[in-house]
C-alpha atoms as a PDB file:
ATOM      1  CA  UNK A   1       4.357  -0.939 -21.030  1.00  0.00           C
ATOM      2  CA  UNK A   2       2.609  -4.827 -20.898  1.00  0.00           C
ATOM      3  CA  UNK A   3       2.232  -5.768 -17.205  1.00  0.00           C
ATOM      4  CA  UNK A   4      -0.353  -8.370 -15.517  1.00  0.00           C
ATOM      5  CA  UNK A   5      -1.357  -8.122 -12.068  1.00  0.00           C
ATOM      6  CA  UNK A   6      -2.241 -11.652 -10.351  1.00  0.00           C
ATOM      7  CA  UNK A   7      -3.212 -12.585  -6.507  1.00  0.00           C
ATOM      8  CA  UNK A   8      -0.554 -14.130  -5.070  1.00  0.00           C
ATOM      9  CA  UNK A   9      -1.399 -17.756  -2.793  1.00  0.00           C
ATOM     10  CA  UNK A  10       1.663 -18.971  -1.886  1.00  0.00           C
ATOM     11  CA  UNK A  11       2.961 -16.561   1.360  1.00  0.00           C
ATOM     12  CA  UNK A  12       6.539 -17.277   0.151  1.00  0.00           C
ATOM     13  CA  UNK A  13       6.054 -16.016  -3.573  1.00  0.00           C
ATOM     14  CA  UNK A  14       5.404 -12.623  -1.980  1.00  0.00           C
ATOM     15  CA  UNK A  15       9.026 -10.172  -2.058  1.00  0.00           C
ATOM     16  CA  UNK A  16       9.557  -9.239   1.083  1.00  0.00           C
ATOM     17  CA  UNK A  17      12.112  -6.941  -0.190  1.00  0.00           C
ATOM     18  CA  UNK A  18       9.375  -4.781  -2.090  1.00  0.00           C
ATOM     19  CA  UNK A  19       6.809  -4.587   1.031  1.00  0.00           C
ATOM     20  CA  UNK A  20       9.990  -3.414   3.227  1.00  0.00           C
ATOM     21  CA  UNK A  21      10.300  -1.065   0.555  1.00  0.00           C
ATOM     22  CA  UNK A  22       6.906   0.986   1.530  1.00  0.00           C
ATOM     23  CA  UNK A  23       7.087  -0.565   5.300  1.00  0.00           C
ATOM     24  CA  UNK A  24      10.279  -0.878   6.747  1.00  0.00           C
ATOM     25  CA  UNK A  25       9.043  -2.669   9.591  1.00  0.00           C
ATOM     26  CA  UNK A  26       9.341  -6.447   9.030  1.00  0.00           C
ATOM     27  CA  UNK A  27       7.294  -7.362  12.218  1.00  0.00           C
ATOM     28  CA  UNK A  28       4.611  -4.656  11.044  1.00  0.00           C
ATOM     29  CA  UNK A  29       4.383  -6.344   7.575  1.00  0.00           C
ATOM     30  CA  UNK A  30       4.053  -9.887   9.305  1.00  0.00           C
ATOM     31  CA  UNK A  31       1.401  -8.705  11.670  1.00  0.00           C
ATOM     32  CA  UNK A  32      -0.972  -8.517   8.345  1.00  0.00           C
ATOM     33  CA  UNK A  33       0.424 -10.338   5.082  1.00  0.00           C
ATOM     34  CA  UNK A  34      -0.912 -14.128   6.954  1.00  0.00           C
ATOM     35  CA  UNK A  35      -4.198 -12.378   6.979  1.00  0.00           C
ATOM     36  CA  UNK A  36      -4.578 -10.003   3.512  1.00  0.00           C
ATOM     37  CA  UNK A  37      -4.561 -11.034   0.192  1.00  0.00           C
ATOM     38  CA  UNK A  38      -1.653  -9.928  -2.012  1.00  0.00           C
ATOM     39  CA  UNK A  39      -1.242  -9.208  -5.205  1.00  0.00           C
ATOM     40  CA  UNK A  40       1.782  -9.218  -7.715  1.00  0.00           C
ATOM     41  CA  UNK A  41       2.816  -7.319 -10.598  1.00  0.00           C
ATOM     42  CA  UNK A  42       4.622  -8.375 -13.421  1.00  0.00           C
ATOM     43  CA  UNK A  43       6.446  -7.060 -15.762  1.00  0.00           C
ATOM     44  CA  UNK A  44       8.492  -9.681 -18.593  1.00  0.00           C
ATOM     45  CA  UNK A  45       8.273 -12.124 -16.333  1.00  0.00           C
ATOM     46  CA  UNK A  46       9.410  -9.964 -13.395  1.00  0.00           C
ATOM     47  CA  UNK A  47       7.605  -8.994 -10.108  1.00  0.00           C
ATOM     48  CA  UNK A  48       7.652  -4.971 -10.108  1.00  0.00           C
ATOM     49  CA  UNK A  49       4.805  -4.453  -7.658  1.00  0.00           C
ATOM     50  CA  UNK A  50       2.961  -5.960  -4.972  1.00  0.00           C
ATOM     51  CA  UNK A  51       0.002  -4.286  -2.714  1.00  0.00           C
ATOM     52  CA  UNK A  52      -1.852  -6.439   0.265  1.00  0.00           C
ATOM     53  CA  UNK A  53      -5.672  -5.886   1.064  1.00  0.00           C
ATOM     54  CA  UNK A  54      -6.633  -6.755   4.422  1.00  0.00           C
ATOM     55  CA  UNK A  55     -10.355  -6.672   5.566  1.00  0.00           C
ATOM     56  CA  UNK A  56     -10.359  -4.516   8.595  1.00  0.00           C
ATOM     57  CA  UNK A  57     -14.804  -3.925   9.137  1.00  0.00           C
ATOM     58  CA  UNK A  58     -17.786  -5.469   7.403  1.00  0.00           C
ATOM     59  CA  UNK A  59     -17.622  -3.690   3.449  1.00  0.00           C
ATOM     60  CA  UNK A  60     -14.156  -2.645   4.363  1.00  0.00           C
ATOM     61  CA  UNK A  61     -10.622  -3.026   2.845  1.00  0.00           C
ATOM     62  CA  UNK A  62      -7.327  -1.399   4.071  1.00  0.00           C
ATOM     63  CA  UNK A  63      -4.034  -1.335   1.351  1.00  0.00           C
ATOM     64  CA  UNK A  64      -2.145  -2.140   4.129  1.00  0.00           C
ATOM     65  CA  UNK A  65       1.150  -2.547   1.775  1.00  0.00           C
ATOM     66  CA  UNK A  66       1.502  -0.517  -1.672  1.00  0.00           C
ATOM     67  CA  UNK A  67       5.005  -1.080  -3.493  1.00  0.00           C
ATOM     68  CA  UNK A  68       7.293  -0.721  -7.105  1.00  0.00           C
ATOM     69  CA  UNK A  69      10.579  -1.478  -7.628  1.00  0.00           C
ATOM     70  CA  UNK A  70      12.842   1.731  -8.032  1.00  0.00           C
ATOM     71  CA  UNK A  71      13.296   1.359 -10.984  1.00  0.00           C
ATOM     72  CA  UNK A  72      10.014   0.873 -12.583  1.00  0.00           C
ATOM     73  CA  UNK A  73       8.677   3.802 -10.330  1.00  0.00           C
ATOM     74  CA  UNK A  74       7.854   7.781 -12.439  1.00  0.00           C
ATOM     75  CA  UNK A  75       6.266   5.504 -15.088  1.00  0.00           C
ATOM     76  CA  UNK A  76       2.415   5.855 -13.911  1.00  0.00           C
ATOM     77  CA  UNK A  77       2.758   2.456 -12.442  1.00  0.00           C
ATOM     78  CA  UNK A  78       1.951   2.698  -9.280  1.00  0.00           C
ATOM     79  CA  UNK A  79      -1.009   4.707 -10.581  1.00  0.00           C
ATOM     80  CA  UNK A  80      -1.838   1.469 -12.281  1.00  0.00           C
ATOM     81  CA  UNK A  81      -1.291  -0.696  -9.340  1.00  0.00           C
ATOM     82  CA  UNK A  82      -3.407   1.542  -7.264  1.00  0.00           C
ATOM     83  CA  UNK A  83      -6.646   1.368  -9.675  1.00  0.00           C
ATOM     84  CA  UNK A  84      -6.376  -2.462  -9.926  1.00  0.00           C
ATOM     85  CA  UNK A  85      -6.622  -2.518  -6.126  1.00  0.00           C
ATOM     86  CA  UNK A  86      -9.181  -0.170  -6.029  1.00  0.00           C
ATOM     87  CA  UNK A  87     -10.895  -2.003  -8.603  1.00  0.00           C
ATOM     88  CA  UNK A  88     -10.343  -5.289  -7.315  1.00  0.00           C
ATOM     89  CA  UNK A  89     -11.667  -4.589  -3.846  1.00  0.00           C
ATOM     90  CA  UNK A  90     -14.655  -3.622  -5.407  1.00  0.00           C
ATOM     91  CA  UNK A  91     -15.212  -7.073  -7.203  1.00  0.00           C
ATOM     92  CA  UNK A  92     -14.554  -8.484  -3.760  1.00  0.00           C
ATOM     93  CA  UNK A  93     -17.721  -6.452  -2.682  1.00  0.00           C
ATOM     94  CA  UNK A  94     -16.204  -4.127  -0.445  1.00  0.00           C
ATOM     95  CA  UNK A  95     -17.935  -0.491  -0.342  1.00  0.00           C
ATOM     96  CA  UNK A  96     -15.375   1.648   0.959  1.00  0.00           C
ATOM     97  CA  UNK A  97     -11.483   1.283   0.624  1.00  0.00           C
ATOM     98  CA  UNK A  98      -8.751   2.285   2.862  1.00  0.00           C
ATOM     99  CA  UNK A  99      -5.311   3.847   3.205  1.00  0.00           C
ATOM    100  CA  UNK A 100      -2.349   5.114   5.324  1.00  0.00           C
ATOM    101  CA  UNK A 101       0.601   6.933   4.714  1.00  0.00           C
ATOM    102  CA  UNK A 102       3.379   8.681   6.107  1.00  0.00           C
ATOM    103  CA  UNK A 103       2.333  12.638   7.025  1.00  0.00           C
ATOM    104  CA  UNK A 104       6.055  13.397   5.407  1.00  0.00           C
ATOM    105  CA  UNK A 105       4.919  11.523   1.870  1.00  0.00           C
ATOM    106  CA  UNK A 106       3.768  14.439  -0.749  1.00  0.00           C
ATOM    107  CA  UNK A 107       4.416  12.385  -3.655  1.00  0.00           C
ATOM    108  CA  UNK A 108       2.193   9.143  -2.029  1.00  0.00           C
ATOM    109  CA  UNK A 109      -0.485  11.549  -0.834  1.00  0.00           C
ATOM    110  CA  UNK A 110      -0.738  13.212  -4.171  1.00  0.00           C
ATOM    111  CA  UNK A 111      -1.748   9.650  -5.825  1.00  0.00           C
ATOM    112  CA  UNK A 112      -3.577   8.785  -3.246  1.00  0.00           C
ATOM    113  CA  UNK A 113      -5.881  12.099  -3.727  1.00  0.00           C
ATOM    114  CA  UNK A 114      -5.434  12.334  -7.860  1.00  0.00           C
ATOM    115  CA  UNK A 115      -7.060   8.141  -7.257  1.00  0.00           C
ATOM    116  CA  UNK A 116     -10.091   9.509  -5.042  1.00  0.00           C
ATOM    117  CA  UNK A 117      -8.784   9.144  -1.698  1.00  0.00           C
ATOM    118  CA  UNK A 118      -9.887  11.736   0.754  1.00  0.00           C
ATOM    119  CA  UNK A 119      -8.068  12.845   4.318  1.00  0.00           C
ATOM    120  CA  UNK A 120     -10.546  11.132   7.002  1.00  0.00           C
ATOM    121  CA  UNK A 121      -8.098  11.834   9.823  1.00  0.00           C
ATOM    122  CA  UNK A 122      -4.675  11.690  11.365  1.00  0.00           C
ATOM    123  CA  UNK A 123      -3.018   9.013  14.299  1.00  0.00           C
ATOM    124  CA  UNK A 124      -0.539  11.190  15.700  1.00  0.00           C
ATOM    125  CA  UNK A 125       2.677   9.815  16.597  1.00  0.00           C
ATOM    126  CA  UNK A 126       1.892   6.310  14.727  1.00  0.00           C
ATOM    127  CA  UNK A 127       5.334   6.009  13.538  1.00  0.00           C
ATOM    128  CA  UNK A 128       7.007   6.847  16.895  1.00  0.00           C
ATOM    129  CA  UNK A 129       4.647   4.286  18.714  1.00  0.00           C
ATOM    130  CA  UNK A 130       4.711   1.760  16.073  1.00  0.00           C
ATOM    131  CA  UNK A 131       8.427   1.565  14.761  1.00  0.00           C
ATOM    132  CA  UNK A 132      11.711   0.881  16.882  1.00  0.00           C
ATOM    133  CA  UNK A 133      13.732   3.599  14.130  1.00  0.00           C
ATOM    134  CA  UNK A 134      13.328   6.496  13.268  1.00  0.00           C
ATOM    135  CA  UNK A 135      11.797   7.322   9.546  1.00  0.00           C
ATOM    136  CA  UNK A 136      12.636   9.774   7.444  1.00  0.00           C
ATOM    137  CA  UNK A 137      11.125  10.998   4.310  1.00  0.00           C
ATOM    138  CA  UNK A 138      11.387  13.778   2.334  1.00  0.00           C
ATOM    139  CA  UNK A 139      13.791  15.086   5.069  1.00  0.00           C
ATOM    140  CA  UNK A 140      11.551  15.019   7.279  1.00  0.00           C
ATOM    141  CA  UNK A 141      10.922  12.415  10.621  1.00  0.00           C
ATOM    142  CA  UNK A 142       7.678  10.657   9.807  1.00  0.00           C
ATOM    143  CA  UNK A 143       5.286  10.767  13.079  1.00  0.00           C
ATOM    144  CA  UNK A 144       2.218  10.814  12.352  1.00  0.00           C
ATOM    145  CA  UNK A 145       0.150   8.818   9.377  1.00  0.00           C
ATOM    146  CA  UNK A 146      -2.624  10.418   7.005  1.00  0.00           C
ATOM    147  CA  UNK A 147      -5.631   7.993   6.934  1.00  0.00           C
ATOM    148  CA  UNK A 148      -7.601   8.264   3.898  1.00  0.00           C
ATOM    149  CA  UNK A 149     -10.798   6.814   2.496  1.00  0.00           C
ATOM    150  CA  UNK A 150     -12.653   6.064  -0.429  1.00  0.00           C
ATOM    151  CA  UNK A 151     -15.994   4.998  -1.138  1.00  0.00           C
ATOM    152  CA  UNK A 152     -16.593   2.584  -4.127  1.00  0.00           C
END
């Protein structure tokens, strides 16, 4: 499947629909997209991804935002999008890279790991600090969020 990825400048380019997608939390995304760098992939023409980097420490990077459309997700995609991050932050110059996710997410903490990621720790109750609704995954109430790290 052709697809490009390209950084995104203008703030208004970037789907809010897709971020909401992996953070359902509007005022959580615009705590960090005025201040990250964003990224947007196409497909024909079509955005079908987007993931945000935000500096968080000196030779750090956080994804703070990793998302596919529905319909173009089960197609190694986001496997894709994930290595072009992880690659990208590393042409940046940043030594170690990143992530959080839902403890309820099995299918995101699988890429994460099958990518390099390791578990560096756990926030307990993130989501029910951090969130004014409930999430659900899997079934499950997401409460706490898996941090994981990798070094470049």
């Amino acid at each position: 499947m052709d697809y490009k990825v390209e950084e995104c400048t203008n703030i208004e380019d970037i789907p809010m629909r897709l971020l909401l997608d992996a953070d359902p939390e509007e005022k959580m995304i615009e705590a960090y997209i005025h201040r990250g760098r964003s990224f947007l992939m196409y497909h024909e023409g079509e955005v079908i991804g987007v993931y945000v980097l935000l500096a968080t420490r000196p030779n750090t990077v956080e994804i703070m935002n990793i998302a596919l459309t529905k319909a173009m997700q089960g197609k190694g995609l986001g496997e894709q999008l994930l290595r072009h991050a992880l690659e990208t932050s590393r042409k940046l110059g940043y030594r170690i890279v990143e992530i959080g996710t839902g403890s309820t997410g099995m299918s995101q903490l699988y890429l994460y790991q099958k990518c390099g990621f390791r578990m560096v720790g756990v926030e307990v109750d993130y989501f029910l600090r951090n969130y004014s609704m409930p999430l659900y995954e899997n079934g499950l109430r997401i409460r706490d969020m898996v941090r994981l790290s990798q070094a470049l």
